[in-house]
Protein backbone atom coordinates (compact mmCIF):
# COMPACT_ATOMS: atom_id res chain seq x y z
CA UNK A 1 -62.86 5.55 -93.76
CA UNK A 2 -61.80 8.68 -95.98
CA UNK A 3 -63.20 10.86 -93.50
CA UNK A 4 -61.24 8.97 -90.58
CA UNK A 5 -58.17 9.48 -92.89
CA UNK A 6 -58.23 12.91 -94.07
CA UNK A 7 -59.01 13.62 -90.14
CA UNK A 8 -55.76 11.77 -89.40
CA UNK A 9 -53.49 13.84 -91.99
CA UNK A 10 -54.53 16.99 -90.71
CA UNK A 11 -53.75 15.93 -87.15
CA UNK A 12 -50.27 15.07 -88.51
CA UNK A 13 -49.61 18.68 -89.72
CA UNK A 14 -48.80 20.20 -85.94
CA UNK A 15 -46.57 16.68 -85.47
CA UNK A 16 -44.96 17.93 -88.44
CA UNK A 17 -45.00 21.97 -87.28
CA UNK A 18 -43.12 20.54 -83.91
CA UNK A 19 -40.36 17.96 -85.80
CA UNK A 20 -39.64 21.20 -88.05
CA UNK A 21 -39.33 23.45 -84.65
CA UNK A 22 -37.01 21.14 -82.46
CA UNK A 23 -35.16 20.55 -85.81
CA UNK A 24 -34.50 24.39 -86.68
CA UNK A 25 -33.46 25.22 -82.93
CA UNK A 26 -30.83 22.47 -82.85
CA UNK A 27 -29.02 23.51 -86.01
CA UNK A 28 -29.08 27.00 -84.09
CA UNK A 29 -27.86 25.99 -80.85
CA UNK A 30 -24.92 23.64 -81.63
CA UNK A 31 -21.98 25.53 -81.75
CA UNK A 32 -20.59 26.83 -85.35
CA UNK A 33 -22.04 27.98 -88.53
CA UNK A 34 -22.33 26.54 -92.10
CA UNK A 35 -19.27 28.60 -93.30
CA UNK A 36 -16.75 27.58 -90.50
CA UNK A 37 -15.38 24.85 -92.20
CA UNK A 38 -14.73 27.41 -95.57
CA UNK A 39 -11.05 28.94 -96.12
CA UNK A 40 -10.98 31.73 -93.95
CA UNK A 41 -13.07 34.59 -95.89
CA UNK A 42 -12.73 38.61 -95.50
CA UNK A 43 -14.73 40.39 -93.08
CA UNK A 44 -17.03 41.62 -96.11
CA UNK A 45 -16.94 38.37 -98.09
CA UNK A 46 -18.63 36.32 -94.96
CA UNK A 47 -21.08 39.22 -94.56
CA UNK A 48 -21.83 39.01 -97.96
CA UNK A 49 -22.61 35.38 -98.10
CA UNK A 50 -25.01 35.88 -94.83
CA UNK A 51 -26.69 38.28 -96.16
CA UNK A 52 -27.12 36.24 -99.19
CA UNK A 53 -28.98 33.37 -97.27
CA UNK A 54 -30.69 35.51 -94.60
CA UNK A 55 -28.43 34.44 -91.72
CA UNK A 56 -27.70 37.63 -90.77
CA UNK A 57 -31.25 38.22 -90.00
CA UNK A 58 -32.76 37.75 -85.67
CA UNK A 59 -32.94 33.79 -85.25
CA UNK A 60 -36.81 34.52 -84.89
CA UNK A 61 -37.60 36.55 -88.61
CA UNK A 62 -35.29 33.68 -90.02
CA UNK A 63 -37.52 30.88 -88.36
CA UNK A 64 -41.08 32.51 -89.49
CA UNK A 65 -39.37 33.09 -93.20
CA UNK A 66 -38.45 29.23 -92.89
CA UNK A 67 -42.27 28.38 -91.98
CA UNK A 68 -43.72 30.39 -94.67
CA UNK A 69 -41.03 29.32 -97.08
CA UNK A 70 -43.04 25.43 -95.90
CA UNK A 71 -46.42 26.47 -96.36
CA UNK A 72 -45.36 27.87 -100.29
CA UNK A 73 -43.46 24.78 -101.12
CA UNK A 74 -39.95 26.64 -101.41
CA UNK A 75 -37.99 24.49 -99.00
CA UNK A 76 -34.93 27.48 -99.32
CA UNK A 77 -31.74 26.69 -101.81
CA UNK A 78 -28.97 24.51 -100.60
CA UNK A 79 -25.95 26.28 -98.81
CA UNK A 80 -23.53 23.59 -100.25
CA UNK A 81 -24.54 22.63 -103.37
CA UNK A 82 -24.57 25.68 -105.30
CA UNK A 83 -27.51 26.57 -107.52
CA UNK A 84 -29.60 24.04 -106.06
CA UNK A 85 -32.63 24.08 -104.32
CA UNK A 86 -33.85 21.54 -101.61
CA UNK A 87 -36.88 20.87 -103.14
CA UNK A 88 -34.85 19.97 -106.61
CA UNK A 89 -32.43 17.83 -104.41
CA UNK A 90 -35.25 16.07 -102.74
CA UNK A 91 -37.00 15.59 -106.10
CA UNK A 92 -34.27 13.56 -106.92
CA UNK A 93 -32.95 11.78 -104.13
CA UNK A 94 -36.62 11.09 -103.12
CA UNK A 95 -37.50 8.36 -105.74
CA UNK A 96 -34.08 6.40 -105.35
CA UNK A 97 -34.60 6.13 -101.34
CA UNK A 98 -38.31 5.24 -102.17
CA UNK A 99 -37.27 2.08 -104.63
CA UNK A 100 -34.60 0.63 -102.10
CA UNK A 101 -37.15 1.34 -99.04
CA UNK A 102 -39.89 -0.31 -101.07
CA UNK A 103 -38.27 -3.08 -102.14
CA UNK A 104 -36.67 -4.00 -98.81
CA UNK A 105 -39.86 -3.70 -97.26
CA UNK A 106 -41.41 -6.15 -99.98
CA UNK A 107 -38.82 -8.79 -98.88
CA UNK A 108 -38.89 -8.09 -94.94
CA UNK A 109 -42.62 -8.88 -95.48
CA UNK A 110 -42.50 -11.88 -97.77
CA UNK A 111 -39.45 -13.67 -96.33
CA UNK A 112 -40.50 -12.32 -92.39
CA UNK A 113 -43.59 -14.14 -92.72
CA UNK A 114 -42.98 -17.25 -94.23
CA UNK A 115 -40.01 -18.01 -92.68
CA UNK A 116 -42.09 -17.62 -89.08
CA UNK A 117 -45.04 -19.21 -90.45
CA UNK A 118 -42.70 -22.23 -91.72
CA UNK A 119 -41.56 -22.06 -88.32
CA UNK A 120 -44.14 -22.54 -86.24
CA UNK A 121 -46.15 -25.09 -87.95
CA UNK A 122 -42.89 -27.25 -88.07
CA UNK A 123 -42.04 -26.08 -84.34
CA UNK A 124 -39.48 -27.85 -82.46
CA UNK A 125 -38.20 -29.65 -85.55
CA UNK A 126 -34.78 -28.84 -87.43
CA UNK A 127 -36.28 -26.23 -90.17
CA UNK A 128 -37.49 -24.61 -87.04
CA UNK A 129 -34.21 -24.46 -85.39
CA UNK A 130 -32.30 -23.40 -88.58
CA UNK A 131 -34.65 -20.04 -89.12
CA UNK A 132 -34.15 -19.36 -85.58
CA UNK A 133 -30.47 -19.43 -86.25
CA UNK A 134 -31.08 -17.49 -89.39
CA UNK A 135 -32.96 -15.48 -87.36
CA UNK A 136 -30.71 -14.04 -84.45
CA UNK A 137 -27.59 -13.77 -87.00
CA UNK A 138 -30.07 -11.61 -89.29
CA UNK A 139 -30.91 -9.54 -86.35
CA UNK A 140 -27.13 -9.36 -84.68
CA UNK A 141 -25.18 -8.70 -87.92
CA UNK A 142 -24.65 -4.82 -88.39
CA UNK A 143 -26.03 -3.92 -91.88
CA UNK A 144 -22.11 -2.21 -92.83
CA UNK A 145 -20.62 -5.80 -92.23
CA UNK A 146 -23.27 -7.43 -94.31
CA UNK A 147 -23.29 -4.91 -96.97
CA UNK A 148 -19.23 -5.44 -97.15
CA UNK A 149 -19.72 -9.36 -97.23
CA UNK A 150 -22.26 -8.98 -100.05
CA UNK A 151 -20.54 -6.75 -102.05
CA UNK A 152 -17.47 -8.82 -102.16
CA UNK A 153 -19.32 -12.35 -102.17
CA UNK A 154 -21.75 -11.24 -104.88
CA UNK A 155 -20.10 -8.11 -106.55
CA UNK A 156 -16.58 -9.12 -106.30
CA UNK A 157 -15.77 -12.34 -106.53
CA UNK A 158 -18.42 -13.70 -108.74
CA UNK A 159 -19.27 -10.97 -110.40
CA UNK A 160 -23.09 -11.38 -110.68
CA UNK A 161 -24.31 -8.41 -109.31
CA UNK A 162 -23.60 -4.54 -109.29
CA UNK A 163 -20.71 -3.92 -106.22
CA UNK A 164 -22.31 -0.54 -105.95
CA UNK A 165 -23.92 2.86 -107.63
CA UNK A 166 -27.40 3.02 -108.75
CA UNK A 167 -27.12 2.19 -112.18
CA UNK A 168 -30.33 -0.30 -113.03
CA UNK A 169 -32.57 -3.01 -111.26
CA UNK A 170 -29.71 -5.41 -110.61
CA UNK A 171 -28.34 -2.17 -108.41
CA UNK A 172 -31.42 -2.43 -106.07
CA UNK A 173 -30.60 -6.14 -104.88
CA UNK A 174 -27.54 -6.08 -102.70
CA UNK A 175 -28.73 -2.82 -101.11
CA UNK A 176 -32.21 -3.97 -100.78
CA UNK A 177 -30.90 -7.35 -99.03
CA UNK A 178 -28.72 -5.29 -96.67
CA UNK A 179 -31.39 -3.08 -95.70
CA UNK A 180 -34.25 -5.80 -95.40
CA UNK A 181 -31.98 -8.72 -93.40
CA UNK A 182 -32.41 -7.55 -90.10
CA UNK A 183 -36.40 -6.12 -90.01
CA UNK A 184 -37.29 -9.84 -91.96
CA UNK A 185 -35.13 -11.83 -89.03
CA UNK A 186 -37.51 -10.11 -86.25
CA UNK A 187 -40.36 -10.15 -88.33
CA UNK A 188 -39.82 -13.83 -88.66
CA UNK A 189 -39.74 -14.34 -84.86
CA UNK A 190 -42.49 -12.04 -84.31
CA UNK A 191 -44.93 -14.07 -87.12
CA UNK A 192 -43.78 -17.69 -85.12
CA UNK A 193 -44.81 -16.02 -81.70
CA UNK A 194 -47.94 -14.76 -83.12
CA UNK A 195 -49.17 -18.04 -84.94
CA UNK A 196 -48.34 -20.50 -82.22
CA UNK A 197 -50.64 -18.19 -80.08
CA UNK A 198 -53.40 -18.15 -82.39
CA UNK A 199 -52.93 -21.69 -83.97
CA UNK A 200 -54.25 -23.30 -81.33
CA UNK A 201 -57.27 -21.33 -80.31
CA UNK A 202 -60.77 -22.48 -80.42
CA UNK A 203 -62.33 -20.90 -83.84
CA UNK A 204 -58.88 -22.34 -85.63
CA UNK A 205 -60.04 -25.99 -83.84
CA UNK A 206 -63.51 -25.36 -85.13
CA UNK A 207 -62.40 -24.66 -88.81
CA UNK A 208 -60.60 -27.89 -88.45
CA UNK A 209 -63.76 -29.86 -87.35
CA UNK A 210 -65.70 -27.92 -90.05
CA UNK A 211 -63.75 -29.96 -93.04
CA UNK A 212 -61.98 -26.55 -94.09
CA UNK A 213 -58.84 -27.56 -95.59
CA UNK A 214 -55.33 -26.79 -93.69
CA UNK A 215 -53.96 -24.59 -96.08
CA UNK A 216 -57.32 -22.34 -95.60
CA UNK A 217 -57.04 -22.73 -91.80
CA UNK A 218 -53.77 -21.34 -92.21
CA UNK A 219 -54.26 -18.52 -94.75
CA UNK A 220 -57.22 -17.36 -93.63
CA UNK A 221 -57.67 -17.86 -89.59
CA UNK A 222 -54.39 -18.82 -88.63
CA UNK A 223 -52.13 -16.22 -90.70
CA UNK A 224 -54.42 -13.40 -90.47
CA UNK A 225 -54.89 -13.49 -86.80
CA UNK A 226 -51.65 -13.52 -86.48
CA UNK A 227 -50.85 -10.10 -88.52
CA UNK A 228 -51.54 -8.40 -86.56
CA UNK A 229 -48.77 -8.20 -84.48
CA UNK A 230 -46.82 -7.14 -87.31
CA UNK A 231 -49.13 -4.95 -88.51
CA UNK A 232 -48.54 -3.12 -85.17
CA UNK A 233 -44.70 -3.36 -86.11
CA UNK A 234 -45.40 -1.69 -89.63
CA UNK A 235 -44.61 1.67 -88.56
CA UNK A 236 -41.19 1.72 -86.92
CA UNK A 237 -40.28 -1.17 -89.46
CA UNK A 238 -40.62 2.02 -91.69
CA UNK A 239 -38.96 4.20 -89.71
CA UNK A 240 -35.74 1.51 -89.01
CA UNK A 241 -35.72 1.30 -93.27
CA UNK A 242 -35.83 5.15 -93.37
CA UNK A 243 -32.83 5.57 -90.96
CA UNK A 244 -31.03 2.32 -91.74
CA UNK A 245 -31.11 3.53 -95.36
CA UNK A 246 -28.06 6.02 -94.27
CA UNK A 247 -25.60 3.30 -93.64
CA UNK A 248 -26.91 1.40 -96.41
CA UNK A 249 -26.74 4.10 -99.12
CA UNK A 250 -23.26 5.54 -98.33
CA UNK A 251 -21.77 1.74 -98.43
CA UNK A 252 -23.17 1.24 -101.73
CA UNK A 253 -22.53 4.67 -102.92
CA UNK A 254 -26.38 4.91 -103.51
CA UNK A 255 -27.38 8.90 -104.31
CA UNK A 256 -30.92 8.99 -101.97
CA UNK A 257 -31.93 10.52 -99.17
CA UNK A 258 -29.83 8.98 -96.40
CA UNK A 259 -26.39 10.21 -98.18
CA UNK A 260 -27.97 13.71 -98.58
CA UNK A 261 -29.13 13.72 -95.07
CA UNK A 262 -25.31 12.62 -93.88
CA UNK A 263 -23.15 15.36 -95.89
CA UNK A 264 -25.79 17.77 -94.68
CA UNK A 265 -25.51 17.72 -91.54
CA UNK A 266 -22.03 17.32 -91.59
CA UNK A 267 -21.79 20.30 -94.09
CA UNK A 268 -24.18 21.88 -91.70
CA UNK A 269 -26.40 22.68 -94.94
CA UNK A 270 -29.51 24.29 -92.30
CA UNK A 271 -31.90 23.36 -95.44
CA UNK A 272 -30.91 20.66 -96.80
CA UNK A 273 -30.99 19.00 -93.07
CA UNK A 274 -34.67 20.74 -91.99
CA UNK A 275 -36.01 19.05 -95.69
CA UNK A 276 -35.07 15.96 -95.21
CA UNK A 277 -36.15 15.72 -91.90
CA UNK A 278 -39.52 16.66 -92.94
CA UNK A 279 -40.00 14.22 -95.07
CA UNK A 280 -39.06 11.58 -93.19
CA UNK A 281 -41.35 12.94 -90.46
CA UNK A 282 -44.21 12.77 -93.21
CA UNK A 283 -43.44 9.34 -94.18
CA UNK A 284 -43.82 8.13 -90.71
CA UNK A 285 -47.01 10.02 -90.02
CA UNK A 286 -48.34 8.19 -93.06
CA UNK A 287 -46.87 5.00 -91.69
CA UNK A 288 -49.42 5.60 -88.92
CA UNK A 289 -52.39 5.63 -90.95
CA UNK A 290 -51.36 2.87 -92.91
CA UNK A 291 -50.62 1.00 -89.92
CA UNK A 292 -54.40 1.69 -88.31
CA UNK A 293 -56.26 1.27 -91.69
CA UNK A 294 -54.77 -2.30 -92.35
CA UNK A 295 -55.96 -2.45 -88.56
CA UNK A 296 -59.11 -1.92 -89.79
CA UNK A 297 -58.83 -4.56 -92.85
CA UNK A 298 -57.36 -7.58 -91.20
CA UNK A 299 -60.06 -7.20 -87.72
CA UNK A 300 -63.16 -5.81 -88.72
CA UNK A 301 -64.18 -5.83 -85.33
CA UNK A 302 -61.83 -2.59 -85.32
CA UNK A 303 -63.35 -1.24 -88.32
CA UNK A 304 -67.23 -1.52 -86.50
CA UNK A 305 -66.42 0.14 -83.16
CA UNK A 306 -64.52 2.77 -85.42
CA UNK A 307 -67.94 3.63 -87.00
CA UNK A 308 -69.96 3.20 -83.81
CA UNK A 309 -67.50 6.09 -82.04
């Protein structure tokens, strides 16, 4: 298994080698230049400031300087936020998107699954139909609208949670809510789907006739049969947090990733945006493995032809 893994990682490195690639000859190609937006600066100023950052240097010596730049760890410094490099901006910003990701991946997860497992062994009757409703309006209502309602329900009006800013663990609720509503409502209907295919199989009817109890039929053959369908959903569940974190953040003035990644781009801040984008690419190549190795825990039969091949 740590063999299979480490072999994994490395394969992720060229994934990695072509996000940073495409990534570095976009910024080049669209039209314009970090400094455009800047009052308009003398002749010598502008070459100055170029010079300064290496952009005055053939597109191809500034692309190998970026790649080496990778492979030390020096990520370059930031073109907007003077006297700051992208590594120390990361360092910060990392942890805060990493706590609201984390925890709105805990409640996807533990309100997904038991509101589709609630479902489908009540199928047909009204708690079914009401987390079906739940369901679609969790999946059709934008995360900006529900972020808006929550703040002024919750933050607002009765006053019992943080409106916005990132100022202790009562700040990590509304956001985490927001961010988690939407990947719990389809993990709900993908967990109902799942079980009603697998609670009726015939090893589930033989655990019955065996005397095991219903609760264990459910826990252990029903529920982790059925996992794996969301196992499979894992990985772009992370990457829909990841990306759905930008919305989220700049509504509740949160200071992660996803804000850093917006002004950047819009700043056109060439490190800054190439950082961020890498680790985001490295959190979803991780996602991956994740996503196979709990393959490997929930069917074993995955794990055996794994060691077999």
């Amino acid at each position: 298994m740590i063999r299979y893994a480490a072999l994994r990682l490395l394969q992720g490195v060229p994934v990695l080698l072509v996000v940073a690639t495409i990534t570095f000859a976009l910024l080049r190609v669209i039209p314009g230049g970090p400094f455009d937006r800047e009052k308009t600066l003398p002749p010598e100023i502008l070459r100055n400031v170029e010079a300064r950052y290496h952009l005055d240097e053939p597109v191809a010596r500034q692309y190998l300087r970026y790649l080496g730049g990778i492979l030390t760890g020096d990520l370059g410094p930031s073109y907007k936020y003077l006297g700051r490099d992208v590594t120390q901006i990361l360092a910060d910003a990392f942890p805060v998107s990493m706590e609201l990701g984390s925890a709105a991946l805990a409640i996807s997860l533990l309100f997904g699954v038991s509101a589709g497992l609630a479902g489908a062994v009540r199928r047909g009757r009204a708690p079914d139909r009401v987390l079906g409703m739940l369901a679609v309006a969790g999946m059709s209502l934008p995360s900006f609208v529900l972020g808006a309602g929550l703040i002024l329900g919750f933050g607002l009006w009765l006053g019992w949670l943080p409106a916005g800013l990132w100022e202790g663990p009562l700040s990590v609720v509304l956001p985490a809510i927001t961010l988690a509503a939407a990947p719990a409502a389809y993990i709900a209907r993908l967990t109902r789907s799942s079980v009603l295919d697998v609670i009726d199989m015939d090893f589930v009817r033989t655990a019955r006739a065996k005397g095991v109890s219903e609760a264990r039929v459910r826990r252990h053959h029903v529920l982790r049969n059925a996992l794996l369908a969301v196992t499979t959903y894992f990985g772009p569940l992370l990457a829909m947090l990841l990306t759905g974190s930008f919305v989220v953040e700049k509504v509740f003035a949160i200071p992660g990733m996803g804000r850093f990644f917006v002004t950047a781009v819009t700043n056109r801040d060439y490190p800054l945006v190439l950082g961020v984008t890498l680790v985001y690419a490295a959190l979803i190549v991780i996602a991956n493995l994740a996503v196979d190795l709990l393959y490997a825990w929930l069917d074993p039969r995955i794990r055996l032809g794994r060691s077999k091949a």
